[in-house]
Protein backbone atom coordinates (compact mmCIF):
# COMPACT_ATOMS: atom_id res chain seq x y z
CA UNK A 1 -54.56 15.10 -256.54
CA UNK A 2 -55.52 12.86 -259.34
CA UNK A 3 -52.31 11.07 -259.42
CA UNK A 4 -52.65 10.28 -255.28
CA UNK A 5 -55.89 9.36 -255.82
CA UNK A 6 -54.86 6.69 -258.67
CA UNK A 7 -52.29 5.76 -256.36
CA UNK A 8 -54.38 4.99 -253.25
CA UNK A 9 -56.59 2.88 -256.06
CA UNK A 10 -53.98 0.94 -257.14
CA UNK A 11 -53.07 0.54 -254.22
CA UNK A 12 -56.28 -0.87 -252.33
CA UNK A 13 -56.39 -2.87 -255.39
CA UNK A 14 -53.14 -4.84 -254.40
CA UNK A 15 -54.14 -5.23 -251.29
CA UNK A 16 -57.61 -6.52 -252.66
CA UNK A 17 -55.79 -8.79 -254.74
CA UNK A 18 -53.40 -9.90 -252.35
CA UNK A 19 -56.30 -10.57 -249.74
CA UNK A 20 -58.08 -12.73 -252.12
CA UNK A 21 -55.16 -15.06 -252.82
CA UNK A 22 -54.94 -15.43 -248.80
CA UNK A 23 -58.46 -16.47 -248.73
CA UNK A 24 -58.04 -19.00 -251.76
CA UNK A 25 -55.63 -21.42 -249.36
CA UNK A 26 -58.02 -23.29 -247.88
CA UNK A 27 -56.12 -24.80 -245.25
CA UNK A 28 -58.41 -27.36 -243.62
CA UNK A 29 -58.77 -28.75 -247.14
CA UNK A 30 -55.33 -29.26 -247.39
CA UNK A 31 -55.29 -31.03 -244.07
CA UNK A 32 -58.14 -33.27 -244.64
CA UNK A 33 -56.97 -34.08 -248.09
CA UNK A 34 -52.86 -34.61 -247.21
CA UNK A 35 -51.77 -34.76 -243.31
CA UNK A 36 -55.33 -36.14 -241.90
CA UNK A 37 -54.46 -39.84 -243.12
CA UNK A 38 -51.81 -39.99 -241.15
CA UNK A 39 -52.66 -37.36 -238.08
CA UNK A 40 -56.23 -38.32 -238.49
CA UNK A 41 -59.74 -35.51 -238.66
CA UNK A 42 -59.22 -34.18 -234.47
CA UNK A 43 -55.46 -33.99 -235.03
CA UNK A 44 -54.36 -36.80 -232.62
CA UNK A 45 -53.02 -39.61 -234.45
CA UNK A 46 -55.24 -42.09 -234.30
CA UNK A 47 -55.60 -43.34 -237.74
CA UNK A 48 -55.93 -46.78 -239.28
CA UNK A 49 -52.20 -45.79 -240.25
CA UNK A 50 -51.11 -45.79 -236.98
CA UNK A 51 -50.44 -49.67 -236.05
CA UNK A 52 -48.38 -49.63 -239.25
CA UNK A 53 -46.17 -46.74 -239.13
CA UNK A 54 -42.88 -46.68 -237.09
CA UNK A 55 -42.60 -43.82 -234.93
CA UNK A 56 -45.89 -43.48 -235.02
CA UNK A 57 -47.64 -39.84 -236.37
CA UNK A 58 -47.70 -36.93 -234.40
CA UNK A 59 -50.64 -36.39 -231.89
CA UNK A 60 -50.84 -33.04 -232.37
CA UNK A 61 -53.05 -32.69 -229.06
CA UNK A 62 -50.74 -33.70 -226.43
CA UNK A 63 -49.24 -31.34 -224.19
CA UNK A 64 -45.97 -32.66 -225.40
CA UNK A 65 -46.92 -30.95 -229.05
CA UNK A 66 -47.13 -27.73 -227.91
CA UNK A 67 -44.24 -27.72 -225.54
CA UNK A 68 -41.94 -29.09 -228.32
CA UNK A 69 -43.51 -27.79 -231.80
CA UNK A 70 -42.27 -24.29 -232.52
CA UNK A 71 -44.07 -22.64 -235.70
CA UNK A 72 -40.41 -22.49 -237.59
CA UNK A 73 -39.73 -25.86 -236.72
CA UNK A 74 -43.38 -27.60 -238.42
CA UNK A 75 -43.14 -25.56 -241.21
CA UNK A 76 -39.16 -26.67 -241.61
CA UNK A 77 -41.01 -30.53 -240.95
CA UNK A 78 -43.53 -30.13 -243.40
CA UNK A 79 -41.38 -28.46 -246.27
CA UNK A 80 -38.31 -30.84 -246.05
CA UNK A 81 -40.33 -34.29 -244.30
CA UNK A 82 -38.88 -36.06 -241.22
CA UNK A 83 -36.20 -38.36 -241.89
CA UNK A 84 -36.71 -41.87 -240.37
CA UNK A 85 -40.34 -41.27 -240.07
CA UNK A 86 -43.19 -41.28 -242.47
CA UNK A 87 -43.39 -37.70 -242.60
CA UNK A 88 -42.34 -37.04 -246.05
CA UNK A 89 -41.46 -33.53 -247.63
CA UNK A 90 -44.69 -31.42 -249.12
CA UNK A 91 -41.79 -28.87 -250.37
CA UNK A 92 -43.03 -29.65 -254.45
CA UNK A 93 -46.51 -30.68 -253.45
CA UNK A 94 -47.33 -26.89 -251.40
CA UNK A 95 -46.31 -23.55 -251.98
CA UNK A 96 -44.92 -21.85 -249.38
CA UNK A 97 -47.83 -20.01 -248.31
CA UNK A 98 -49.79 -23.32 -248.50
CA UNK A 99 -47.49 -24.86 -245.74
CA UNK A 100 -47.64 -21.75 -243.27
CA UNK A 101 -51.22 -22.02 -243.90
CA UNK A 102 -51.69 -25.42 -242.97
CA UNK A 103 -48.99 -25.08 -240.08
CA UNK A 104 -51.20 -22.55 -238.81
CA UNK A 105 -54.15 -24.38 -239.14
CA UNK A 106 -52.96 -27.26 -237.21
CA UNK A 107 -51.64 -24.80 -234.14
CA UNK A 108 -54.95 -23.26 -233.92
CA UNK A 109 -57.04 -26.25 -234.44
CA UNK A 110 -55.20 -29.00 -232.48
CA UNK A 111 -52.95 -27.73 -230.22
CA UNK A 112 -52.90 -26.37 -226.75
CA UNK A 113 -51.07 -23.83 -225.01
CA UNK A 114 -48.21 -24.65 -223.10
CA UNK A 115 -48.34 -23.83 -219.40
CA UNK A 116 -44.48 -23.45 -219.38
CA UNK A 117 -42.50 -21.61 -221.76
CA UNK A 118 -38.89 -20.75 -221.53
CA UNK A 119 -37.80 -16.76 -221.04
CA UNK A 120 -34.86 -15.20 -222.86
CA UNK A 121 -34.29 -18.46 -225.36
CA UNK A 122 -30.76 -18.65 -226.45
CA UNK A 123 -30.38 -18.23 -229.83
CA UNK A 124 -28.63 -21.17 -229.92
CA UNK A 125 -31.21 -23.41 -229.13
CA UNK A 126 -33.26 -22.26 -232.26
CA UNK A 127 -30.71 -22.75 -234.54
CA UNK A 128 -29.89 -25.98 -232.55
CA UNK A 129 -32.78 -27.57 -232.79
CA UNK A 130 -33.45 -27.46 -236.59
CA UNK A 131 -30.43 -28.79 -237.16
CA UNK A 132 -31.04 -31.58 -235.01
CA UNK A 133 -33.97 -32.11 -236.76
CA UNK A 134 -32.76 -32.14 -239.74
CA UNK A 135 -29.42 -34.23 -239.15
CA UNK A 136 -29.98 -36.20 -235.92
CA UNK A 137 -33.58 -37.28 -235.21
CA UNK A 138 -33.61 -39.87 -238.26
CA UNK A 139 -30.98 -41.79 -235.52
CA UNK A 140 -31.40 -40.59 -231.99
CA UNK A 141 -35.20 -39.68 -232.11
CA UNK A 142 -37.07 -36.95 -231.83
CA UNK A 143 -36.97 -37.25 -228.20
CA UNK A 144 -33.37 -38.36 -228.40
CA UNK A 145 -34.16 -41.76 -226.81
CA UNK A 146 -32.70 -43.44 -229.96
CA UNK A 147 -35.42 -43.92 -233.19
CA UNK A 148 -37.48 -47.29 -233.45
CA UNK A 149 -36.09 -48.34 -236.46
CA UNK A 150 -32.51 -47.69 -235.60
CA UNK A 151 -32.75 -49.16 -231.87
CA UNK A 152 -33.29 -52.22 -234.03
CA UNK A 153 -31.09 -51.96 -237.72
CA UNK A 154 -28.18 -49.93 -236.36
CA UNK A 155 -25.54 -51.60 -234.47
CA UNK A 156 -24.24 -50.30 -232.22
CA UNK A 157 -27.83 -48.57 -231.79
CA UNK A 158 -27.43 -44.59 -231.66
CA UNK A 159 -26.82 -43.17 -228.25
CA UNK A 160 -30.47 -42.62 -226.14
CA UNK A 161 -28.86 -39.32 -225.17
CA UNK A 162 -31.88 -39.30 -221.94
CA UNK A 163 -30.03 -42.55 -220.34
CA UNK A 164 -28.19 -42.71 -217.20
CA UNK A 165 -25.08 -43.80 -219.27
CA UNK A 166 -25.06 -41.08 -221.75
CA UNK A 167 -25.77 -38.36 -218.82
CA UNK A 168 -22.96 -39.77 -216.72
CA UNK A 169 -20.16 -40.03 -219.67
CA UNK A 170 -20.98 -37.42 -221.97
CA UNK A 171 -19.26 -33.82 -221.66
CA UNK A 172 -19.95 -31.06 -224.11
CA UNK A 173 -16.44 -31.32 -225.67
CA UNK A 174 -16.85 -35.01 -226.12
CA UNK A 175 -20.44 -34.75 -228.15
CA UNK A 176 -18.76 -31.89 -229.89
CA UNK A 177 -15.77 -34.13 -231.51
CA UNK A 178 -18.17 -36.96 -231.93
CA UNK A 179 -20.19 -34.93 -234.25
CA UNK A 180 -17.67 -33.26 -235.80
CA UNK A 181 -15.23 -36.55 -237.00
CA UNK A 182 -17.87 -39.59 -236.20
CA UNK A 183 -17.85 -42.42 -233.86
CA UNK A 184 -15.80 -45.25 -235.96
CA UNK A 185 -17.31 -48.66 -235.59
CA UNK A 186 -20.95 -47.09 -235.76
CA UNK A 187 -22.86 -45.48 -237.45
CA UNK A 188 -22.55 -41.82 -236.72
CA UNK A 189 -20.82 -40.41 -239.09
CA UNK A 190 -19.00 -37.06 -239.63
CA UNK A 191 -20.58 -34.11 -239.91
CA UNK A 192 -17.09 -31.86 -240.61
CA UNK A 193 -17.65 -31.27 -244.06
CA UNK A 194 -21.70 -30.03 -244.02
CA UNK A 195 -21.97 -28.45 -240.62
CA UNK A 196 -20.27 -25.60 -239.49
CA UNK A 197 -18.87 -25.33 -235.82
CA UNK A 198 -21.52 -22.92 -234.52
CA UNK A 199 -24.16 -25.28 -236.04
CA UNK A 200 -22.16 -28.31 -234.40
CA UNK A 201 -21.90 -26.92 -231.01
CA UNK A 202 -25.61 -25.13 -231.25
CA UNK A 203 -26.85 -29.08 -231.93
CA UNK A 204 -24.65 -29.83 -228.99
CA UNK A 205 -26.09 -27.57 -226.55
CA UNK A 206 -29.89 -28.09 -227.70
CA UNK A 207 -29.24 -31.80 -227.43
CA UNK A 208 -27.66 -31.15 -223.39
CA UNK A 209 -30.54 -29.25 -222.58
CA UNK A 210 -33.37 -30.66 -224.33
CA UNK A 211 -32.47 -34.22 -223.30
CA UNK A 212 -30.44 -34.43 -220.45
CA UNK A 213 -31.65 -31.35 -218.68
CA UNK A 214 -28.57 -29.12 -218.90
CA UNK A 215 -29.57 -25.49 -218.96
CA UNK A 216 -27.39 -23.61 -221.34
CA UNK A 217 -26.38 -20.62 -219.43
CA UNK A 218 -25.59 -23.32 -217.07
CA UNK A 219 -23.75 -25.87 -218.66
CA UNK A 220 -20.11 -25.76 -217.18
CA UNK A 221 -19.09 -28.78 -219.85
CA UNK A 222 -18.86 -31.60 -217.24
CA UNK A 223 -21.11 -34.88 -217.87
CA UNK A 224 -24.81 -34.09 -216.94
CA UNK A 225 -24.82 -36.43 -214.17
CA UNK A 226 -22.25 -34.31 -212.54
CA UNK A 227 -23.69 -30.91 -212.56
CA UNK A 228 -27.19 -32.24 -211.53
CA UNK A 229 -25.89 -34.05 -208.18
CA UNK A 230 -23.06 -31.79 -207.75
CA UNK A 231 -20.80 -34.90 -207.17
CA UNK A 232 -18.65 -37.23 -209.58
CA UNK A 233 -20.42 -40.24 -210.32
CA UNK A 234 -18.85 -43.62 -210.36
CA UNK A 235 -18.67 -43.35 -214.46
CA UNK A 236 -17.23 -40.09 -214.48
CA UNK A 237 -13.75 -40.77 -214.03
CA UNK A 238 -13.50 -43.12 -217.24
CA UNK A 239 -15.36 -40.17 -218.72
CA UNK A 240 -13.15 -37.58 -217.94
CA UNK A 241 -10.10 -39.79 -219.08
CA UNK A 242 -11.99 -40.53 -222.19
CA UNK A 243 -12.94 -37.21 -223.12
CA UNK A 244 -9.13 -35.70 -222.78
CA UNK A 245 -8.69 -38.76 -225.61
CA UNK A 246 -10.93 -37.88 -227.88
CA UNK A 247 -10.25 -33.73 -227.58
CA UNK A 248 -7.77 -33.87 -230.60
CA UNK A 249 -9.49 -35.35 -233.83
CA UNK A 250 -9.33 -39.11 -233.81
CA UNK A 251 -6.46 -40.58 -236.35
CA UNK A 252 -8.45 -42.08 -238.79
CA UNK A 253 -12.50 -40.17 -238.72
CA UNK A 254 -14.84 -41.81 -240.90
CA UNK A 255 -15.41 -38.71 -243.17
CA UNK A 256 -15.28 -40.61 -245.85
CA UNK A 257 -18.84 -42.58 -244.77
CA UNK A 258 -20.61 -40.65 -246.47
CA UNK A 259 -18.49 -41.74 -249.92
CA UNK A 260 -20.63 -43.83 -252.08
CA UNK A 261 -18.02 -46.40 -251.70
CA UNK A 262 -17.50 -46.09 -247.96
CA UNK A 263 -16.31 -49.80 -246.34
CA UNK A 264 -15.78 -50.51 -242.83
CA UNK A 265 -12.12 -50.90 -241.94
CA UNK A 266 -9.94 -53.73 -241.42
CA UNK A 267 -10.12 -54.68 -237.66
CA UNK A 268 -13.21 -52.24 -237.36
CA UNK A 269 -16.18 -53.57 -235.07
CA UNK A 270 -18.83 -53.80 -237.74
CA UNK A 271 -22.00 -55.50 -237.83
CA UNK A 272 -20.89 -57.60 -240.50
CA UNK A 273 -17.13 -58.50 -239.42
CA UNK A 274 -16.86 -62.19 -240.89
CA UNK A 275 -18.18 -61.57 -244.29
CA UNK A 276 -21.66 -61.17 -245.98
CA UNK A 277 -23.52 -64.13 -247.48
CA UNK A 278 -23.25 -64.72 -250.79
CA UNK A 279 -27.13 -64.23 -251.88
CA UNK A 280 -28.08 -60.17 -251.75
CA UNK A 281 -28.83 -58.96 -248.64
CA UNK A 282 -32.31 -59.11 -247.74
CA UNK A 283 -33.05 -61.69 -250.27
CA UNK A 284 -35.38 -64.56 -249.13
CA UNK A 285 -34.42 -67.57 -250.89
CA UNK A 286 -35.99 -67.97 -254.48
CA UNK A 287 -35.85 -63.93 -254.39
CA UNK A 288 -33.37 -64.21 -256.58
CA UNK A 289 -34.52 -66.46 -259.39
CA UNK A 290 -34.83 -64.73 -262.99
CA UNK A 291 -38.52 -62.88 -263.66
CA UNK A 292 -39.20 -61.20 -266.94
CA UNK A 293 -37.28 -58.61 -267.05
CA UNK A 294 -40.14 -57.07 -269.78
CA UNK A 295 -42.65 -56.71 -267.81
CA UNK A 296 -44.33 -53.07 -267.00
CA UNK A 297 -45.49 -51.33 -264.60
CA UNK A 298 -48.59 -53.10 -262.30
CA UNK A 299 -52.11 -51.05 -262.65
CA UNK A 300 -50.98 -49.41 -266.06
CA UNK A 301 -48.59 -46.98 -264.91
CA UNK A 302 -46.06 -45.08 -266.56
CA UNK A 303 -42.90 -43.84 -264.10
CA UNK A 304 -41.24 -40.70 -264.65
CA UNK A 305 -37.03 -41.24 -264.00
CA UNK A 306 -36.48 -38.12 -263.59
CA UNK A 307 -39.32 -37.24 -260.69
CA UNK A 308 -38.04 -40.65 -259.22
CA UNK A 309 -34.18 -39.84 -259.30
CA UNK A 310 -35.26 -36.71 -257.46
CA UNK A 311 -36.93 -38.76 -254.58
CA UNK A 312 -34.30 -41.34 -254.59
CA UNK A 313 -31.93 -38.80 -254.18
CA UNK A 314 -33.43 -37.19 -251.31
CA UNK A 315 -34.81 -40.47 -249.24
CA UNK A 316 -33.28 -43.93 -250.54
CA UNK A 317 -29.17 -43.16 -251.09
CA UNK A 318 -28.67 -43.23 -247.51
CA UNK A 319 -29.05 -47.04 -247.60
CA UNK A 320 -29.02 -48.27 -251.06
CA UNK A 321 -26.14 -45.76 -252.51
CA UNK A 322 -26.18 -43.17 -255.12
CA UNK A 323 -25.35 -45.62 -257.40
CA UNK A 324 -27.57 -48.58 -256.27
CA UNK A 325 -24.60 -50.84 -254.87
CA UNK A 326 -26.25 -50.78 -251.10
CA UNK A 327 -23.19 -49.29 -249.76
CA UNK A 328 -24.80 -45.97 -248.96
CA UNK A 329 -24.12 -44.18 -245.20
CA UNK A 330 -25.92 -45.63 -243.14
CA UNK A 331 -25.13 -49.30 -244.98
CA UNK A 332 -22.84 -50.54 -242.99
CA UNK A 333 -25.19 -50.58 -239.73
CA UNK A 334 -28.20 -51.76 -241.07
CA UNK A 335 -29.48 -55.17 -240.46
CA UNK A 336 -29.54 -57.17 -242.79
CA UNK A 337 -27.90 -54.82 -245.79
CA UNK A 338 -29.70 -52.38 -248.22
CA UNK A 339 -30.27 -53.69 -251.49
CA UNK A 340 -27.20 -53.68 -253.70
CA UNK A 341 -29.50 -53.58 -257.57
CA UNK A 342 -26.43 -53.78 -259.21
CA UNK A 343 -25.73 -57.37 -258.18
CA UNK A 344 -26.65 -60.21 -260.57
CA UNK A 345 -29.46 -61.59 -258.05
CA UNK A 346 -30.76 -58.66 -258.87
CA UNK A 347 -30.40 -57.77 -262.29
CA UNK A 348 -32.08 -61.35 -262.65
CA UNK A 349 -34.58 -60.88 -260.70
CA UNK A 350 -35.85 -57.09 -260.09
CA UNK A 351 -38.04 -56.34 -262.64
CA UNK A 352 -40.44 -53.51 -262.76
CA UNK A 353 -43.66 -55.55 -260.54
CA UNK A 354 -41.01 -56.85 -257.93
CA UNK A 355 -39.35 -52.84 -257.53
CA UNK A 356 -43.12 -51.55 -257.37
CA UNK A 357 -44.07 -54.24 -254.82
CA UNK A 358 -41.19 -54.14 -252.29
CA UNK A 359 -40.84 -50.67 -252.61
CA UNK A 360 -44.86 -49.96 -251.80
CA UNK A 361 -45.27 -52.78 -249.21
CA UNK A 362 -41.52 -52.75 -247.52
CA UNK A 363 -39.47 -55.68 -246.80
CA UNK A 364 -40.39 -57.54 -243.39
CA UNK A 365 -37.49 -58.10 -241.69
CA UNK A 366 -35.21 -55.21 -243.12
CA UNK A 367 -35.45 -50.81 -242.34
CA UNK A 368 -36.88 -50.99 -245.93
CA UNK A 369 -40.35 -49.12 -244.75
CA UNK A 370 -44.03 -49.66 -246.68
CA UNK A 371 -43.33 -45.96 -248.48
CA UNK A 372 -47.38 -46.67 -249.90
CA UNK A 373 -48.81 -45.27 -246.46
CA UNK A 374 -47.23 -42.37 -247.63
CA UNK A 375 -46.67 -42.36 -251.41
CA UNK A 376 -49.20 -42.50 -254.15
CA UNK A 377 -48.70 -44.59 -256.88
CA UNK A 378 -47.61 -42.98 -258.95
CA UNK A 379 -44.92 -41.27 -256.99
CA UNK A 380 -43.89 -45.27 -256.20
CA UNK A 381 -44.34 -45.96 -260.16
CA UNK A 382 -41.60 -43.32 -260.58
CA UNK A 383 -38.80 -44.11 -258.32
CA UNK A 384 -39.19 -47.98 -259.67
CA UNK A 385 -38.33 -46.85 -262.81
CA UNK A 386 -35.37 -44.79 -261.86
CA UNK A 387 -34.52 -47.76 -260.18
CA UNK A 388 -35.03 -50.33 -262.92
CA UNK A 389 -33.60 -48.15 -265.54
CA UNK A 390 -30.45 -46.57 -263.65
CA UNK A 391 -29.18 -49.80 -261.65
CA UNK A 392 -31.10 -53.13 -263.26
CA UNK A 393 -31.31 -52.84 -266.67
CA UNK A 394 -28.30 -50.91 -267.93
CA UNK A 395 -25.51 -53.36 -266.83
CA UNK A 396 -22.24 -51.90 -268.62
CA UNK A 397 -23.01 -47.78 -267.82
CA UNK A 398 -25.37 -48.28 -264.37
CA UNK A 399 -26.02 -46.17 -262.14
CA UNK A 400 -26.78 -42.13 -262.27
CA UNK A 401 -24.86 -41.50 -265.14
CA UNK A 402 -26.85 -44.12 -267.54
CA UNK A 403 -30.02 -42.65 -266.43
CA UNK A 404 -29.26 -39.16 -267.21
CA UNK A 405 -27.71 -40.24 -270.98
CA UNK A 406 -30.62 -41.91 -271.46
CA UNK A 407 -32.70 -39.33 -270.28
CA UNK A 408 -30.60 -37.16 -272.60
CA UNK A 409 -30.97 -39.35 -275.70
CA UNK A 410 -34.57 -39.67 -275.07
CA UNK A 411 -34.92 -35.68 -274.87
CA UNK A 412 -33.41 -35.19 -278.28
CA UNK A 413 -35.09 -37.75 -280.15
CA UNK A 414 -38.29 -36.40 -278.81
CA UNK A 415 -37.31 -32.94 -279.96
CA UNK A 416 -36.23 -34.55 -283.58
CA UNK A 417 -39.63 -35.30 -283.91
CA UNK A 418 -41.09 -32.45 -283.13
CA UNK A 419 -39.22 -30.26 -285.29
């Protein structure tokens, strides 16, 4: 008897305990002090943010919200961010809990109910949809109408997969291979190597049905166009033809885009066919005239290389490369080119101020985004210095590897000292 009864204490003393810790996330805080700058106090947007972010945030009121936001699928936006957006990942900033919490809060605060829901959801679509998300939204859009930013720095631009083209060429097979080996001479790129081919078609079928109206128990694999009308539309012949091309893997995919080094082929459409000027891309004239290279950080700050590796890793490679020569993924398609810090324009002229600067106001002109309407500074203080350290100022090593011997050599004189 006395044990049960210690038992049933310790128990209701977990529980206790456990409900306590629930009640410490204050969740509206958390809003009002990280997501209402953006989203604004009622949830809808309108923020002094708004005119200078590109989508712009999420109104959180609309109808659209609550047709489209899934539980799984905000707390999957606010743990890894939203690529191509402003929306940046709270993954190191919240706990777990702290991001239900606030997912939660916004649901019940902000958002209606939707009148329509779909019965008996495919699996598919679930799994679809995050990866979507996750891989395809940056380009396409979260509506799948193509993304601001790449409607105007990719070209091609992505396919706006709610057009009358893309509905009246597009069969399931074809999207298939086009995800799986890439569309050469744009920028999609491969997706072989990191999705699997459930995860590639389950993109594929939440993409048919989410954008170009194509139930999924429906779907017979013919363009759009032609299972809506019942008919062949004047495109669909060419898109037939097209499609039995592309069935077998195309002879030269551009798996390799997502190489550091990736360059366009000879003959290739590109962008940039007839050769790059000379000066670094994106460099207004007198950019690249020599600064001193000795100055620090602006307002007194001290950047951590390590926390800004991290971030550059996550958000900036994609452009500028893992190793700061501009030839990441998405390079080759941007308007003008990324960056390339390892050039000599550079190294003369990219000092700490000038990193800290472009990287918190943006570049007019370029994709590079204002990342201070999102980023603190020192968050922006410690991706210059990753930057300044791993690609500007060590000119025989560069890149990744001199950052991390660095880092290294720095670790074990610090621990000389202290021992």
């Amino acid at each position: 008897m006395k044990r049960f009864v210690l038992w049933s204490g310790l128990a209701l003393g977990g529980l206790l305990v456990s409900v306590a810790q629930a009640e410490v996330i204050d969740a509206g805080k958390l809003y009002r002090e990280a997501c209402a700058i953006c989203h604004g106090d009622a949830g809808d947007g309108k923020t002094a943010t708004q005119s200078g972010l590109r989508p712009s945030p999420r109104d959180f009121t609309s109808t659209e919200s609550a047709m489209e936001l899934t539980r799984e699928r905000m707390i999957f936006a606010v743990t890894h961010g939203r690529r191509g957006t402003a929306m940046m990942s709270h993954e190191g900033r919240f706990t777990p809990a702290e991001i239900e919490a606030v997912v939660d809060y916004v649901r019940e605060t902000f958002m209606r109910t939707p009148t329509e829901k779909m019965t008996d959801e495919p699996p598919q679509l679930s799994l679809g949809e995050a990866i979507y998300a996750q891989h395809c939204a940056v380009c396409h859009g979260d509506k799948g109408s193509t993304a601001y930013w790449a409607r105007n720095g990719l070209n091609p631009p992505p396919r706006d997969f709610t057009g009358d083209e893309a509905k009246s060429i597009l069969t399931r097979q074809r999207m298939i291979t086009s995800v799986t080996h890439g569309r050469p001479g744009s920028g999609m790129q491969s997706f072989k190597s990191r999705l699997s081919s459930e995860e590639i078609e389950a993109a594929v079928i939440y993409i048919r049905h989410e954008f170009m109206g194509i139930a999924p128990n429906q779907d017979t694999g013919h363009v759009p166009r032609m299972q809506q009308n019942g008919s062949v539309p004047v495109a669909a012949g060419s898109a037939v033809a097209e499609d039995q091309h592309e069935s077998a893997p195309p002879e030269n995919p551009v798996e390799n885009v997502n190489s550091d080094s990736a360059e366009p082929q000879i003959g290739q459409h590109s962008p940039h066919a007839g050769g790059m000027p000379a000066m670094d891309a994106g460099m207004s004239p007198g950019h690249a005239e020599a600064n001193d290279m000795t100055l620090p950080l602006p307002k007194g700050l001290t950047g951590d290389p390590v926390k800004g590796r991290d971030f550059f890793m996550k958000n900036c490679f994609t452009c500028h490369g893992i190793k700061g020569g501009g030839n990441g993924p998405r390079a080759y398609f941007n308007i003008p080119r990324p960056r390339d810090f390892t050039s000599p324009e550079s190294r003369r002229a990219l000092n700490r101020p000038r990193i800290f600067d472009s990287i918190a106001e943006g570049r007019r002109g370029t994709v590079m985004p204002a990342w201070s309407k999102v980023l603190d500074d020192q968050q922006i203080a410690d991706i210059t210095e990753f930057v300044f350290r791993a690609f500007i100022k060590d000119v025989k090593a560069g890149g990744v590897e001199a950052a991390a011997v660095e880092e290294t050599q720095q670790t074990k004189e610090i621990k000389k000292k202290t021992d």
